[in-house]
N, C-alpha and C. Protein backbone atom coordinates (compact mmCIF):
# COMPACT_ATOMS: atom_id res chain seq x y z
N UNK A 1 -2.84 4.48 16.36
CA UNK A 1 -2.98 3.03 16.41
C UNK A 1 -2.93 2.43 15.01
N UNK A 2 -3.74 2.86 14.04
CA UNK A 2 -3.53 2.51 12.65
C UNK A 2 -2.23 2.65 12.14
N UNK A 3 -1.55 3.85 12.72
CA UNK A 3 -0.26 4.14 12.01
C UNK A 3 0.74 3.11 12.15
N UNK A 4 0.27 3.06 13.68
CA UNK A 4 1.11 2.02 14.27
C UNK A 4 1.47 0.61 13.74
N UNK A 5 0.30 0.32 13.16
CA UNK A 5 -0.16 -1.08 12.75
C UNK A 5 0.54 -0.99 11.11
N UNK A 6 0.63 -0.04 10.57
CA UNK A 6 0.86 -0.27 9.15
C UNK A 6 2.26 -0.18 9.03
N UNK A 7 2.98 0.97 10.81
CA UNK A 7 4.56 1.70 10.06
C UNK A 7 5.01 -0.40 10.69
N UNK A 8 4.21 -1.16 11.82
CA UNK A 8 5.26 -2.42 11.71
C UNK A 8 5.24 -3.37 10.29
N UNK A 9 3.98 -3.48 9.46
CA UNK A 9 3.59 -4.16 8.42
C UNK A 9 4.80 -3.46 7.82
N UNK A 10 5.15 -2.51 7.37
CA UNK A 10 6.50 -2.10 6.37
C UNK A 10 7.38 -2.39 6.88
N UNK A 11 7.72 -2.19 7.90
CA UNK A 11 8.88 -2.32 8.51
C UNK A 11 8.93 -3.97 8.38
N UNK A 12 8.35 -5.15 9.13
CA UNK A 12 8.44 -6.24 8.67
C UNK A 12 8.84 -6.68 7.25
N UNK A 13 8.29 -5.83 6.11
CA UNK A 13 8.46 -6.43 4.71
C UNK A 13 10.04 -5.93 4.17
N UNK A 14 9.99 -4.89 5.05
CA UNK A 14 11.64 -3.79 3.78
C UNK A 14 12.70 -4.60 5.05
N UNK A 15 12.53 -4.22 6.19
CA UNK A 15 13.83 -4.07 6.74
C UNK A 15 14.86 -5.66 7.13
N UNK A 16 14.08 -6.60 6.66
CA UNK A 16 14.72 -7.76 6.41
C UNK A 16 16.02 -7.67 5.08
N UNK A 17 15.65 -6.80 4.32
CA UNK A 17 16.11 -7.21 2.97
C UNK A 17 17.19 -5.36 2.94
N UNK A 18 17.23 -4.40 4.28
CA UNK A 18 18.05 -3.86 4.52
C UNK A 18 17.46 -2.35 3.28
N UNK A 19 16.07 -2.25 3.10
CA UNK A 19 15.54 -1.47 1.92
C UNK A 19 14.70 -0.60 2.81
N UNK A 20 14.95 -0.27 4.34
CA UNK A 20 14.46 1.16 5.27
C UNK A 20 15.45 1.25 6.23
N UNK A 21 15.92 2.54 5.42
CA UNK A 21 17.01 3.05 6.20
C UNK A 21 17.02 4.09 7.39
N UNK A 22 17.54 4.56 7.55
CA UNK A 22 16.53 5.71 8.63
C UNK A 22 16.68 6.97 7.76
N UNK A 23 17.10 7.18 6.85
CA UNK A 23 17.10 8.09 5.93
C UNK A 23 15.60 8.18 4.95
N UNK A 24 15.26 6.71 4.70
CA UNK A 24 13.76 6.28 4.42
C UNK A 24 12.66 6.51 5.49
N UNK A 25 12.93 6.83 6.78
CA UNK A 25 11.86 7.04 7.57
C UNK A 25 10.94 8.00 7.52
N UNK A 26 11.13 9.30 7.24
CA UNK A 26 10.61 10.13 7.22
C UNK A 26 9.05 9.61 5.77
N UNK A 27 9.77 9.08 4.88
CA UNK A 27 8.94 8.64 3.22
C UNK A 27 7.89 7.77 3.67
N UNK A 28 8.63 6.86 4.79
CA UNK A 28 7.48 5.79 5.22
C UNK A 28 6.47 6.36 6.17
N UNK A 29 7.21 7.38 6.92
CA UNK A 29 5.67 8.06 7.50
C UNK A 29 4.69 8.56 6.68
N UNK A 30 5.35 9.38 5.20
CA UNK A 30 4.02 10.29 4.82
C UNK A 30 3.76 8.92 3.65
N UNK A 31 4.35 7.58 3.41
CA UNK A 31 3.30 6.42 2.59
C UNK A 31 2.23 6.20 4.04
N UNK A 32 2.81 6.07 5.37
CA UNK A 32 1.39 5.53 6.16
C UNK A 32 0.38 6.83 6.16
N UNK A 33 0.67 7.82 6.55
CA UNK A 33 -0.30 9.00 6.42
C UNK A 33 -1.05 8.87 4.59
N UNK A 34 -0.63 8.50 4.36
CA UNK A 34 -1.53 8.47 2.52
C UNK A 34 -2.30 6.93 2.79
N UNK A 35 -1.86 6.35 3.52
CA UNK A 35 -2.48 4.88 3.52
C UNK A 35 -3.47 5.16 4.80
N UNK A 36 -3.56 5.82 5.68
CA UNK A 36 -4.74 6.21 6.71
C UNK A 36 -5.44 6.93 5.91
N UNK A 37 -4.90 8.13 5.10
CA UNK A 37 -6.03 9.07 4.72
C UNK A 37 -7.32 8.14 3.42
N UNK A 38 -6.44 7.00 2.59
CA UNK A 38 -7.35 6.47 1.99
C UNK A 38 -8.09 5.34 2.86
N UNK A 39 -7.89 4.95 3.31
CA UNK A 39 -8.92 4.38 4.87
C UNK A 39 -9.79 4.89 5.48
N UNK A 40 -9.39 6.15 5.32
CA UNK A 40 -10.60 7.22 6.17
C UNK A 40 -11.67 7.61 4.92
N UNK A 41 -11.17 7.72 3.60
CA UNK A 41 -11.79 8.29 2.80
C UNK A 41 -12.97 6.74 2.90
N UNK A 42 -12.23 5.94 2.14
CA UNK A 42 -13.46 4.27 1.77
C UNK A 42 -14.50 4.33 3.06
N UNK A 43 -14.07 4.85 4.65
CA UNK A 43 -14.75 4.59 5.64
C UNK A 43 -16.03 5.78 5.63
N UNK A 44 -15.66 6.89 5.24
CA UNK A 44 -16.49 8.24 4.76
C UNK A 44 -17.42 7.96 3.73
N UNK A 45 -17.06 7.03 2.70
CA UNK A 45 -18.02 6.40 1.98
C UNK A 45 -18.96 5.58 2.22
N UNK A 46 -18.37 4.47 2.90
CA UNK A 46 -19.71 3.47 3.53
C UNK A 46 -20.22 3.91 4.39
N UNK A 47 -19.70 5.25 5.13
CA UNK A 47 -20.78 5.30 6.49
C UNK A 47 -21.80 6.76 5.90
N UNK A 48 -21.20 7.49 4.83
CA UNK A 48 -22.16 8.85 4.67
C UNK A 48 -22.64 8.13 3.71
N UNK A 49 -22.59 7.36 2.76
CA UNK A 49 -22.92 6.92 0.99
C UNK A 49 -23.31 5.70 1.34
N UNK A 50 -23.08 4.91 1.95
CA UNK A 50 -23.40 3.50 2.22
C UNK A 50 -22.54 3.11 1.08
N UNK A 51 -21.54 3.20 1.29
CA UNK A 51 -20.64 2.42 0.23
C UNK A 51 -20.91 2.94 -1.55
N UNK A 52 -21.78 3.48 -2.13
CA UNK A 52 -22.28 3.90 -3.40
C UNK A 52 -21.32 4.74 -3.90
N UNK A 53 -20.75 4.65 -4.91
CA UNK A 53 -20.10 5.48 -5.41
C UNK A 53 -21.08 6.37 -6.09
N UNK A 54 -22.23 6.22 -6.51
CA UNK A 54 -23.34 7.16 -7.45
C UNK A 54 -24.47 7.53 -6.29
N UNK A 55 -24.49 8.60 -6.66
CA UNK A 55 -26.29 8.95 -5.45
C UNK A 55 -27.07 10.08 -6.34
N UNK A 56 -28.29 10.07 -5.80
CA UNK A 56 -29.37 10.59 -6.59
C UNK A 56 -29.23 11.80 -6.42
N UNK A 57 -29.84 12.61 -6.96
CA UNK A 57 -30.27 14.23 -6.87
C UNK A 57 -31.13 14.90 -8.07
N UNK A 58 -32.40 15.39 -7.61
CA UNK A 58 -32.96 15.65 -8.27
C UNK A 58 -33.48 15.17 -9.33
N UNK A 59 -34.01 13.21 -8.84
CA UNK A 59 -33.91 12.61 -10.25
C UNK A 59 -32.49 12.34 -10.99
N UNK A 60 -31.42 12.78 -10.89
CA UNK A 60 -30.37 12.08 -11.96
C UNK A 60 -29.64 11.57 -10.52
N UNK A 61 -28.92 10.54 -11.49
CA UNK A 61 -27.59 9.94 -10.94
C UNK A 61 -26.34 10.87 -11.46
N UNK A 62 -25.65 11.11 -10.18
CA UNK A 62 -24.13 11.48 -10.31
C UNK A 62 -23.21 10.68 -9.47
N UNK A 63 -22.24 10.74 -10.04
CA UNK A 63 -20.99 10.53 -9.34
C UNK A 63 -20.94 11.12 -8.27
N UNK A 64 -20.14 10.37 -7.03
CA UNK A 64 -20.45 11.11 -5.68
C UNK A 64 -18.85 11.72 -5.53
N UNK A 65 -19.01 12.56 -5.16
CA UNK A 65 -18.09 13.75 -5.54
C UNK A 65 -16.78 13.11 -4.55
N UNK A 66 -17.18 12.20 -3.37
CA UNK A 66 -16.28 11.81 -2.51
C UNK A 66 -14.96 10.81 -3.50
N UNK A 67 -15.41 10.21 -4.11
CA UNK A 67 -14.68 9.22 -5.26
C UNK A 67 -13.47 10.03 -6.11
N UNK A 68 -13.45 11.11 -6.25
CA UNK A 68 -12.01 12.16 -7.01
C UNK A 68 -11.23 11.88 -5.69
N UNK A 69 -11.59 11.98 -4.55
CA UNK A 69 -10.80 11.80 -3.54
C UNK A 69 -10.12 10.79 -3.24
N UNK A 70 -10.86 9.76 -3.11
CA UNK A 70 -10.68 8.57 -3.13
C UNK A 70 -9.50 7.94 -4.02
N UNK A 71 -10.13 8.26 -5.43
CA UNK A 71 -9.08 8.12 -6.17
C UNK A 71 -7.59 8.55 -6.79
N UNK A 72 -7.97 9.81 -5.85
CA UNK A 72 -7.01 10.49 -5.48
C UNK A 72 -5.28 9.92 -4.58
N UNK A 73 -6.11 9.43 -3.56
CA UNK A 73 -5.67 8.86 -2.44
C UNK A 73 -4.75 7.84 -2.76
N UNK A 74 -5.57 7.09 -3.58
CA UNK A 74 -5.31 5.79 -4.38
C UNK A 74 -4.31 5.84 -4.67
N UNK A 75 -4.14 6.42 -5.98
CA UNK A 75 -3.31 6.68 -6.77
C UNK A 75 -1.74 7.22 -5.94
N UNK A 76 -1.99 8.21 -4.85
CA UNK A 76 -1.15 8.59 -4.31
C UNK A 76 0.25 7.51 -3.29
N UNK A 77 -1.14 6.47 -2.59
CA UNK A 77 -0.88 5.18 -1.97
C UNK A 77 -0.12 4.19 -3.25
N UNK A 78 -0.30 4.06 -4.02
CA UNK A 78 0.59 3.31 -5.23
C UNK A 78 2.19 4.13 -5.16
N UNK A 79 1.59 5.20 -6.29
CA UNK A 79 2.74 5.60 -6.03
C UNK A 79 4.20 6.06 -5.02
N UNK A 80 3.67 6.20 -3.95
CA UNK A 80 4.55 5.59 -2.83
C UNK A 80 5.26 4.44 -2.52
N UNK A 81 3.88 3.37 -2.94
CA UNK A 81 4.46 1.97 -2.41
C UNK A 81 5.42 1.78 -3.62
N UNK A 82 5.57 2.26 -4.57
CA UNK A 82 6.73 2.02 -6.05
C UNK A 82 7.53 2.52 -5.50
N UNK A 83 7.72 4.32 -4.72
CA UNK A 83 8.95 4.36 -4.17
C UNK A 83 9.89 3.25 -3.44
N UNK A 84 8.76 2.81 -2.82
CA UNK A 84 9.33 1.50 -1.62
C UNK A 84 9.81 0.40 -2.21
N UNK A 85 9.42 0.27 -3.15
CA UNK A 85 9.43 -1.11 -4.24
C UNK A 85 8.54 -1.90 -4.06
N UNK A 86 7.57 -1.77 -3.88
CA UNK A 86 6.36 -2.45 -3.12
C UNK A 86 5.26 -3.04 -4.32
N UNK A 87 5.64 -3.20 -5.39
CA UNK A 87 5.38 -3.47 -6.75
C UNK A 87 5.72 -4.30 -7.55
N UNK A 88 5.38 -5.59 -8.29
CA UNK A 88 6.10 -6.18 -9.55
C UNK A 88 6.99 -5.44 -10.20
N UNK A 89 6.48 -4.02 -10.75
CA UNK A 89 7.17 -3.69 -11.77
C UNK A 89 8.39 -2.52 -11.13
N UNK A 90 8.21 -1.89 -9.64
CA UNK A 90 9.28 -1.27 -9.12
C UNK A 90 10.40 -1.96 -8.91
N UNK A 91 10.19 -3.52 -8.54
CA UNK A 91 11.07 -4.12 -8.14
C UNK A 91 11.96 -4.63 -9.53
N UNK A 92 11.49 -4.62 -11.06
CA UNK A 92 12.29 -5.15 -11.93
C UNK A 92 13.26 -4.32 -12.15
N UNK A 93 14.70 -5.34 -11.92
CA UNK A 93 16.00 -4.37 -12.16
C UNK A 93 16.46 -4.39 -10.47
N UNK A 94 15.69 -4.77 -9.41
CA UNK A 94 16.30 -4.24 -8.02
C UNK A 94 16.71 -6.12 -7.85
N UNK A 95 17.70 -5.74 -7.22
CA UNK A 95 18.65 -6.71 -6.96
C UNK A 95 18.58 -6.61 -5.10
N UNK A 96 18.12 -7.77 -4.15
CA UNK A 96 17.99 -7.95 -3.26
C UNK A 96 18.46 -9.21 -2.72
N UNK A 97 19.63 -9.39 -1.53
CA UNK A 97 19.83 -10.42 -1.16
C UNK A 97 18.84 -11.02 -0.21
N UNK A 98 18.38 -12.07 0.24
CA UNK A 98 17.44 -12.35 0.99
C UNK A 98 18.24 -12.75 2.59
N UNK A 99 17.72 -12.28 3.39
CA UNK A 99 18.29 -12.64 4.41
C UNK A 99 18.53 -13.65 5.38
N UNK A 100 19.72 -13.47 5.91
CA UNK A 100 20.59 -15.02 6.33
C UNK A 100 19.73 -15.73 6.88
N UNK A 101 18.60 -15.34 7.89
CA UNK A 101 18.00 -16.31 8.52
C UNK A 101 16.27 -16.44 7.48
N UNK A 102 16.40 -16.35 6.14
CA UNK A 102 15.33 -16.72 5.64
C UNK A 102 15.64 -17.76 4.96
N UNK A 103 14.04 -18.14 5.26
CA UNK A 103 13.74 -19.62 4.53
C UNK A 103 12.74 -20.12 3.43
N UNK A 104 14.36 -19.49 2.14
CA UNK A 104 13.12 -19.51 0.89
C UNK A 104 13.37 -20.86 -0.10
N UNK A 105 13.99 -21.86 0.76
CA UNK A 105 14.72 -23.12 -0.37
C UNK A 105 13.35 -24.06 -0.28
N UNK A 106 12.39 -24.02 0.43
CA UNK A 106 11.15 -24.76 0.54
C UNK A 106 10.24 -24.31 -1.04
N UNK A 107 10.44 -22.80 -0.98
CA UNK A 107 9.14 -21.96 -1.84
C UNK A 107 10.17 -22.09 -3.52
N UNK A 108 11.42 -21.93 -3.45
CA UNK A 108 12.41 -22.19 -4.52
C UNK A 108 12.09 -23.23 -5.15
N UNK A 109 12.05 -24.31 -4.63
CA UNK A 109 12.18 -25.88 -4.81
C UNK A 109 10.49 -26.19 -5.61
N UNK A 110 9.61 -25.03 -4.36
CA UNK A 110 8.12 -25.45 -5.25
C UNK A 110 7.64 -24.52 -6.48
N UNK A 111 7.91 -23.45 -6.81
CA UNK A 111 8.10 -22.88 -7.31
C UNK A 111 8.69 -22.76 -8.86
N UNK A 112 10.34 -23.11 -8.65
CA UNK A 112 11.22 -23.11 -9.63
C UNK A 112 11.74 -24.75 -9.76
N UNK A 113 11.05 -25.67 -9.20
CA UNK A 113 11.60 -27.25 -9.30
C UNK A 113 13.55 -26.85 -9.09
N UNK A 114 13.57 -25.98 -8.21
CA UNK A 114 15.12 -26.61 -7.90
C UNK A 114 15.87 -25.93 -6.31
N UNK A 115 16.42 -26.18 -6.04
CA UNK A 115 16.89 -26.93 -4.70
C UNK A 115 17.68 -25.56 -4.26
C-alpha cells in the first residue's frame, strides 16, 4: 500500500515530462523500497525511542545506534532521487520539454514577469 502510494507520486512527477521509461522501472522500484525502508526506520524510532535520537545508559548519553541507519537510508533515498533528477542540482544541464497539456504560462508570467 505504501509502495503503491509513492510508485503513483513518481510516476505523476517523471512521466509527464517522458523521464520513466520502462527501462527506468525496475530503479523506481528499488528508490520506493529505499523510501519505505527509511519510513520504517523514523517509525522504529518514535515508537521504540520515542522519537530521541540520544538515550541513556548507565548514566551517559549515547547516540542511539538506530540513527547510522537512518542516516543511512537517507542518504541512500537522495541519492536515488538525483538518479531520477529529483533535485535542483541533478536537474542542472537536463533539458525538459513540458508537456502539451501543461499549464505553466500562469506560474511563467508570475514568476519570470513574462508571458
Amino acid at each position: 500500500e505504501e509502495g503503491l502510494y509513492f510508485w503513483n507520486e513518481i510516476v505523476a512527477v517523471l512521466s509527464p515530462y517522458n523521464l520513466l521509461t520502462d527501462v527506468d522501472k525496475p530503479m523506481a522500484v528499488i528508490l520506493i523500497d529505499a523510501i519505505i525502508l527509511y519510513h520504517k526506520l523514523e517509525d522504529k524510532l518514535e515508537k521504540e525511542y520515542k522519537g530521541n535520537p540520544y538515550y541513556e545508559h548507565k548514566g551517559k548519553i549515547l547516540k542511539n545506534p538506530i540513527m547510522a541507519d537512518i542516516f543511512s537510508a537517507y542518504q541512500n533515498v537522495i541519492r536515488l532521487m538525483k538518479e531520477f533528477g529529483m533535485s535542483p542540482s541533478a536537474r542542472c544541464g537536463l533539458k525538459v520539454e513540458a508537456p502539451s497539456n501543461h499549464k505553466n504560462s500562469k506560474n511563467k508570467k508570475r514568476f519570470f514577469n513574462v508571458e
